[in-house]
N, C-alpha and C. Protein backbone atom coordinates (compact mmCIF):
# COMPACT_ATOMS: atom_id res chain seq x y z
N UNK A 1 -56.26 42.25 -38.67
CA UNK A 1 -55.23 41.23 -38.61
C UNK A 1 -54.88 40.78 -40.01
N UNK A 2 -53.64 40.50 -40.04
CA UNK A 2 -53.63 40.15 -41.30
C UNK A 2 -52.63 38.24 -41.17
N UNK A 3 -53.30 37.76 -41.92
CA UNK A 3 -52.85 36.11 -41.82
C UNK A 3 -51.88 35.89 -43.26
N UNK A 4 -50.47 35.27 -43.05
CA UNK A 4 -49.96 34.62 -44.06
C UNK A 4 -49.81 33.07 -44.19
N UNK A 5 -49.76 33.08 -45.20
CA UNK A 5 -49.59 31.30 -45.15
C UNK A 5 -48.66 31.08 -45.68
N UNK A 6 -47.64 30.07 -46.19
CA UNK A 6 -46.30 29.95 -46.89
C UNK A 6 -46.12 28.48 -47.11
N UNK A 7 -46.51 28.10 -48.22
CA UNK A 7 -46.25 26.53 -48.23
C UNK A 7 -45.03 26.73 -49.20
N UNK A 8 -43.94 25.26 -48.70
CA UNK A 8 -42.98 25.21 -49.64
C UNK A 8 -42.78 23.72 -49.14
N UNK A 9 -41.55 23.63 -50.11
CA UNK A 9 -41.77 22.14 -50.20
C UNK A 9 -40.09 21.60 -50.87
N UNK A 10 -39.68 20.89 -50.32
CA UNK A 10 -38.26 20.52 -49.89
C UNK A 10 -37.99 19.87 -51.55
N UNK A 11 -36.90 19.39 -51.85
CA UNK A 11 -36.20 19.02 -52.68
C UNK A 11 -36.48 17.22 -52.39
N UNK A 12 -36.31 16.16 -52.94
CA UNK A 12 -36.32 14.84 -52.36
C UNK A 12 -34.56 15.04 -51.72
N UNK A 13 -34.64 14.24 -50.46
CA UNK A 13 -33.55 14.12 -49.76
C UNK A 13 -33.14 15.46 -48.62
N UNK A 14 -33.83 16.54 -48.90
CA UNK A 14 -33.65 17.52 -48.40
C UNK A 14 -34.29 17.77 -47.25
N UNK A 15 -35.55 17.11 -47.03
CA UNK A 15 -36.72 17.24 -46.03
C UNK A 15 -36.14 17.56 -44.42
N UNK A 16 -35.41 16.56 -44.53
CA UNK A 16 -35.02 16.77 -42.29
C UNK A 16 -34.10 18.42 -42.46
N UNK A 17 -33.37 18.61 -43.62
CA UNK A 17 -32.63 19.54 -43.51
C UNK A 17 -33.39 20.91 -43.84
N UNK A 18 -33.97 20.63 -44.41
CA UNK A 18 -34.90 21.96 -44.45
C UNK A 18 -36.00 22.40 -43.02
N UNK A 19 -36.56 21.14 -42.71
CA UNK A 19 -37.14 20.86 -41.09
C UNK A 19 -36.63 21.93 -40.27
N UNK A 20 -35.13 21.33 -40.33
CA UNK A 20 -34.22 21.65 -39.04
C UNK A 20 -33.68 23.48 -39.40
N UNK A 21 -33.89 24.05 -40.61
CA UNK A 21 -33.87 25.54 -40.95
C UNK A 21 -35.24 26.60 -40.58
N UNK A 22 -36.18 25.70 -41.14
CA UNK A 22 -37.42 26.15 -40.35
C UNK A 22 -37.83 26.09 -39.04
N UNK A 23 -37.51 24.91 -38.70
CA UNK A 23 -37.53 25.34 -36.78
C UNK A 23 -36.39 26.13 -36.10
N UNK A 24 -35.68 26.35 -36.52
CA UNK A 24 -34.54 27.27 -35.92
C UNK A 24 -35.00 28.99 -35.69
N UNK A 25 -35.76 29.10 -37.05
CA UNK A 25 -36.49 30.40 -37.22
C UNK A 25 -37.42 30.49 -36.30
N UNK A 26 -37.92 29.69 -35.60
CA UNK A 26 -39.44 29.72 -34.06
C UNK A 26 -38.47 31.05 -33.27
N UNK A 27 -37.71 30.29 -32.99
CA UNK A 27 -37.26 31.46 -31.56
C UNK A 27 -36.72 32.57 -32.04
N UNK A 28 -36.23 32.76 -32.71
CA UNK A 28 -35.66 34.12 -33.61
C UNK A 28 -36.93 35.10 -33.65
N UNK A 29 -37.90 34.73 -34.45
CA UNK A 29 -39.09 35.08 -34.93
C UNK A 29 -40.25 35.47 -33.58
N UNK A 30 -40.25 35.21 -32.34
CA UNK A 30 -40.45 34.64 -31.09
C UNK A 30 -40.22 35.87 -30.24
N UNK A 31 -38.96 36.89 -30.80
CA UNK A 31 -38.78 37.71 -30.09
C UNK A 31 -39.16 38.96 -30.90
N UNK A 32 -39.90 38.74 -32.08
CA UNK A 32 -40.00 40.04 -32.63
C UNK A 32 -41.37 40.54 -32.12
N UNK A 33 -41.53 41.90 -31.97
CA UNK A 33 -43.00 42.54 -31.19
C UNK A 33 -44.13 42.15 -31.80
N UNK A 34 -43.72 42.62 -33.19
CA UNK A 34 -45.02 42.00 -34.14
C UNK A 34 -45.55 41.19 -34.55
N UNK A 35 -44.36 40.03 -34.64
CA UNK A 35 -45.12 38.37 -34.91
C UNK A 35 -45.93 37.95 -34.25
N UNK A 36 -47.35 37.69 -34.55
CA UNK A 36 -48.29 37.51 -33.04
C UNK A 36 -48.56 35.92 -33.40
N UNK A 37 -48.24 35.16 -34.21
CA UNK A 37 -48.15 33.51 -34.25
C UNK A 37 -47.34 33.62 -35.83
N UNK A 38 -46.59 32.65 -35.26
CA UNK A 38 -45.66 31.87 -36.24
C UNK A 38 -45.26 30.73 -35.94
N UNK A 39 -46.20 29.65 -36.72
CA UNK A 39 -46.41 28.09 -36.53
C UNK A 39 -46.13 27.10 -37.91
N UNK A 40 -44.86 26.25 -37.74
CA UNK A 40 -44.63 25.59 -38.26
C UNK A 40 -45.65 23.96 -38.67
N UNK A 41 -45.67 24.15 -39.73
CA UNK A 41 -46.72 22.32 -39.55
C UNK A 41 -45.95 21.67 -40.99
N UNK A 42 -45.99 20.24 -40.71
CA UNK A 42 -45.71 19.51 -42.21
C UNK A 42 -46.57 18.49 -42.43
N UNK A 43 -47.16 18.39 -43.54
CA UNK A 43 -47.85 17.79 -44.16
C UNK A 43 -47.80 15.91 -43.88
N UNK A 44 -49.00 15.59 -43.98
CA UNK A 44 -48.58 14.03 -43.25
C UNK A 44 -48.91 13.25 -43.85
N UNK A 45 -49.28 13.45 -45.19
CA UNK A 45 -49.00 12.74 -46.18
C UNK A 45 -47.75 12.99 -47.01
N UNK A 46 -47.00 14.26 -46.93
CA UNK A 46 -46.20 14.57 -47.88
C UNK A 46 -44.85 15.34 -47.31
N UNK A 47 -44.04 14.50 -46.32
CA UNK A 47 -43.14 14.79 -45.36
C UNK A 47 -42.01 15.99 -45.60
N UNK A 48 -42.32 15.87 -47.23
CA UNK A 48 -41.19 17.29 -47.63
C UNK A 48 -41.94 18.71 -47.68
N UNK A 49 -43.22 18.64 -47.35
CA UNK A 49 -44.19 19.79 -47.70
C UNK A 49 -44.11 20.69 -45.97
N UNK A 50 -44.50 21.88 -46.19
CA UNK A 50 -43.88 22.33 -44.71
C UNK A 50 -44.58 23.79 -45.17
N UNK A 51 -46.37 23.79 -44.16
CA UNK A 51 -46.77 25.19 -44.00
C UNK A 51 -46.18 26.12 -43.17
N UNK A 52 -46.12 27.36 -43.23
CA UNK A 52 -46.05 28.39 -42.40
C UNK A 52 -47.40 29.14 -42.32
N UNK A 53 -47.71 29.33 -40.71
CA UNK A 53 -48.46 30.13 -40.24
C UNK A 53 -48.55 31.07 -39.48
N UNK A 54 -48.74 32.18 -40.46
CA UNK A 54 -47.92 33.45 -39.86
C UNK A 54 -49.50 34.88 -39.33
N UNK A 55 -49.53 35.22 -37.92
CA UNK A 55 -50.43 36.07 -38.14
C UNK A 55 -49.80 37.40 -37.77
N UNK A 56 -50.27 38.79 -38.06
CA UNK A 56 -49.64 39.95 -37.79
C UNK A 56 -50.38 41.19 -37.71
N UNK A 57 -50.54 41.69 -36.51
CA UNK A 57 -51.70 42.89 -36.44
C UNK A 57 -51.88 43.85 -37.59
N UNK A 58 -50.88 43.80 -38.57
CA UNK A 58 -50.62 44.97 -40.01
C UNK A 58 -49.75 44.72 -40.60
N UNK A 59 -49.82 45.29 -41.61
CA UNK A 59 -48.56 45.23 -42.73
C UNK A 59 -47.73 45.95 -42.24
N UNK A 60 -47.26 46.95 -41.41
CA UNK A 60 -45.92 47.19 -41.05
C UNK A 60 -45.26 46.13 -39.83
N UNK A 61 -46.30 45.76 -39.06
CA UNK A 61 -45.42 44.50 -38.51
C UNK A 61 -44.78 43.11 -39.69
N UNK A 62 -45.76 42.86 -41.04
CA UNK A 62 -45.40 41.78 -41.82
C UNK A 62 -43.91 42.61 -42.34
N UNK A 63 -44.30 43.50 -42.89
CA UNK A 63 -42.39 44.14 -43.16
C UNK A 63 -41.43 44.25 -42.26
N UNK A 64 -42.09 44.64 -41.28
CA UNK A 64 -40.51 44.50 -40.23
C UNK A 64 -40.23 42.97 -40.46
N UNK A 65 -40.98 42.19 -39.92
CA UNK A 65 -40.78 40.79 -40.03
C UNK A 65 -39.89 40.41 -41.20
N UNK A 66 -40.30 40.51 -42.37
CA UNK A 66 -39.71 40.32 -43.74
C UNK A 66 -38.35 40.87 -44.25
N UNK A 67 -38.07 42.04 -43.25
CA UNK A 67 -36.99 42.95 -43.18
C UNK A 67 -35.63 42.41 -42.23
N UNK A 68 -35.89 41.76 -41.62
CA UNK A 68 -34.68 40.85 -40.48
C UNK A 68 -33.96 40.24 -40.41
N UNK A 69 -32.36 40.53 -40.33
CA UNK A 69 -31.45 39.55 -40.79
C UNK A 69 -31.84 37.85 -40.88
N UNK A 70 -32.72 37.75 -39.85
CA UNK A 70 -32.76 36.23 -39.86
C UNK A 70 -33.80 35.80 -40.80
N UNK A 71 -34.75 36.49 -41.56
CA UNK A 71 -35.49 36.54 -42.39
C UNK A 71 -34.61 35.90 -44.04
N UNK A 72 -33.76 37.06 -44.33
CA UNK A 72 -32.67 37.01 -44.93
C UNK A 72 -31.95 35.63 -45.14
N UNK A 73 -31.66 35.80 -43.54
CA UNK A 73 -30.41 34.29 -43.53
C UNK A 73 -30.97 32.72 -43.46
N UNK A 74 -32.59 32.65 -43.61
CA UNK A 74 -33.58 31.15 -43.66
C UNK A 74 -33.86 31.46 -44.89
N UNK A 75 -34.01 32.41 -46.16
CA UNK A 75 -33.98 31.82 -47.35
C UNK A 75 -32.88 31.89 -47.70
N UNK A 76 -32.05 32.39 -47.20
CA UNK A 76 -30.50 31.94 -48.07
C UNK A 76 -30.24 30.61 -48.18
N UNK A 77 -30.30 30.26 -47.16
CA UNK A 77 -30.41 28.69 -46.22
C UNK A 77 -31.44 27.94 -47.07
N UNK A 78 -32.41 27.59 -47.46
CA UNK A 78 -33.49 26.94 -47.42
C UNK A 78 -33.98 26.89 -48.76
N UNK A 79 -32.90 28.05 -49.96
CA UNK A 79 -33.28 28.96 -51.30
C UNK A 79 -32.66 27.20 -52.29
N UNK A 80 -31.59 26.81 -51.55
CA UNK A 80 -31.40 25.39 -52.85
C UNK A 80 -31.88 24.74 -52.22
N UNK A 81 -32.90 24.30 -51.27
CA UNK A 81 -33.53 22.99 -50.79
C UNK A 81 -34.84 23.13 -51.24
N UNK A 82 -35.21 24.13 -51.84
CA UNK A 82 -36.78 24.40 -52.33
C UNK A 82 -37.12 23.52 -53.75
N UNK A 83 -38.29 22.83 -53.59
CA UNK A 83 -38.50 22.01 -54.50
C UNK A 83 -39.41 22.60 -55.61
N UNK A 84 -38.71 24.02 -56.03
CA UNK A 84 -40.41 25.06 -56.98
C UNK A 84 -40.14 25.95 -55.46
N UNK A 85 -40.81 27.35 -56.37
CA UNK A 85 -40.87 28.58 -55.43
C UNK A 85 -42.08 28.32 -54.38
N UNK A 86 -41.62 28.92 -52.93
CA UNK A 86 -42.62 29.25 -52.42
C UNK A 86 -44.06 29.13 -52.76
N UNK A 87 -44.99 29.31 -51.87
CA UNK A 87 -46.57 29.86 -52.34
C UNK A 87 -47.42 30.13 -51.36
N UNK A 88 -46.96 31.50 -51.29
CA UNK A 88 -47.42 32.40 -50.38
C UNK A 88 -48.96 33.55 -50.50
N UNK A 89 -49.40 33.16 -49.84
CA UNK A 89 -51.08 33.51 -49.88
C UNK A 89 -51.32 34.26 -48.06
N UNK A 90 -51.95 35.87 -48.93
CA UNK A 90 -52.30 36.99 -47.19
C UNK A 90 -54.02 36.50 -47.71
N UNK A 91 -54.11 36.75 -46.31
CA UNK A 91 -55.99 36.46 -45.68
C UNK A 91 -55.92 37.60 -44.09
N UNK A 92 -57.40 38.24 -44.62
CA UNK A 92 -57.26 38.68 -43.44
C UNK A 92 -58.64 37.77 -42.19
N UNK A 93 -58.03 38.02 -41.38
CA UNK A 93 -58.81 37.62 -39.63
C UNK A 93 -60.69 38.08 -40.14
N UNK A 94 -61.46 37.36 -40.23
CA UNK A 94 -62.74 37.44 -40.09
C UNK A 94 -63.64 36.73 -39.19
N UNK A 95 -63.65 36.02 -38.92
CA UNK A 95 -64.06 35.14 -37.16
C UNK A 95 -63.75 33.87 -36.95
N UNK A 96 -63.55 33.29 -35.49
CA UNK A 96 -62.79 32.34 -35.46
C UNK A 96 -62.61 32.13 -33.64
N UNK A 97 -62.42 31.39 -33.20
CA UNK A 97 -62.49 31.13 -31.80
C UNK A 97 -60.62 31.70 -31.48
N UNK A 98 -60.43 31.43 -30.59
CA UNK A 98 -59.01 31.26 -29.70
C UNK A 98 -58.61 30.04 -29.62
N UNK A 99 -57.39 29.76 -29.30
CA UNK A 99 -56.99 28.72 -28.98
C UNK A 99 -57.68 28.25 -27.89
N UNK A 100 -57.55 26.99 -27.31
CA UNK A 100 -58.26 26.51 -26.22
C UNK A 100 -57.04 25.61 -25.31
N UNK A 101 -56.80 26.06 -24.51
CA UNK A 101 -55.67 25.36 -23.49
C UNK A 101 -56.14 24.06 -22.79
């Protein structure tokens, strides 16, 4: 498995609008085969800060992923609301429970 993480972090004033670009990407992302979790979280001390949690059985599912118009069209979107580049960090799956319903 391979795990990404993606912290970025909004512009001041930019925060709900960047929010509302990153959640749009859930369902898009939702239908691709390979995305096996892609989970939005924001920071709660720091309301413009906004992880991505991305997991993916391999690197050819992370490229298809990375390869997708809508991939494309959320940093086009999201590329002047960035406060500083990205910071994106792969980890792979070493042990860990399941979710618990």
């Amino acid at each position: 498995m391979l795990v990404v993480v993606a912290v970025m972090k909004a512009k001041a004033g930019m925060e709900q609008e960047m929010e509302k670009a990153l959640r749009e990407m859930i369902p898009k992302v939702e239908a691709e085969k390979g995305t096996l979790t892609y989970t939005l979280h924001r920071a709660k001390k720091e309301p413009g800060k906004f992880l991505m949690y991305e997991k993916y059985p391999d690197k050819e599912a992370l490229k298809e992923h990375s390869s997708t118009p809508h991939f494309a069209e959320l940093f086009g979107k999201i590329g002047p609301m960035l406060d500083g580049s990205p910071v994106i960090d792969m980890y792979e799956d070493l042990v860990g429970i399941k979710e618990k319903k």
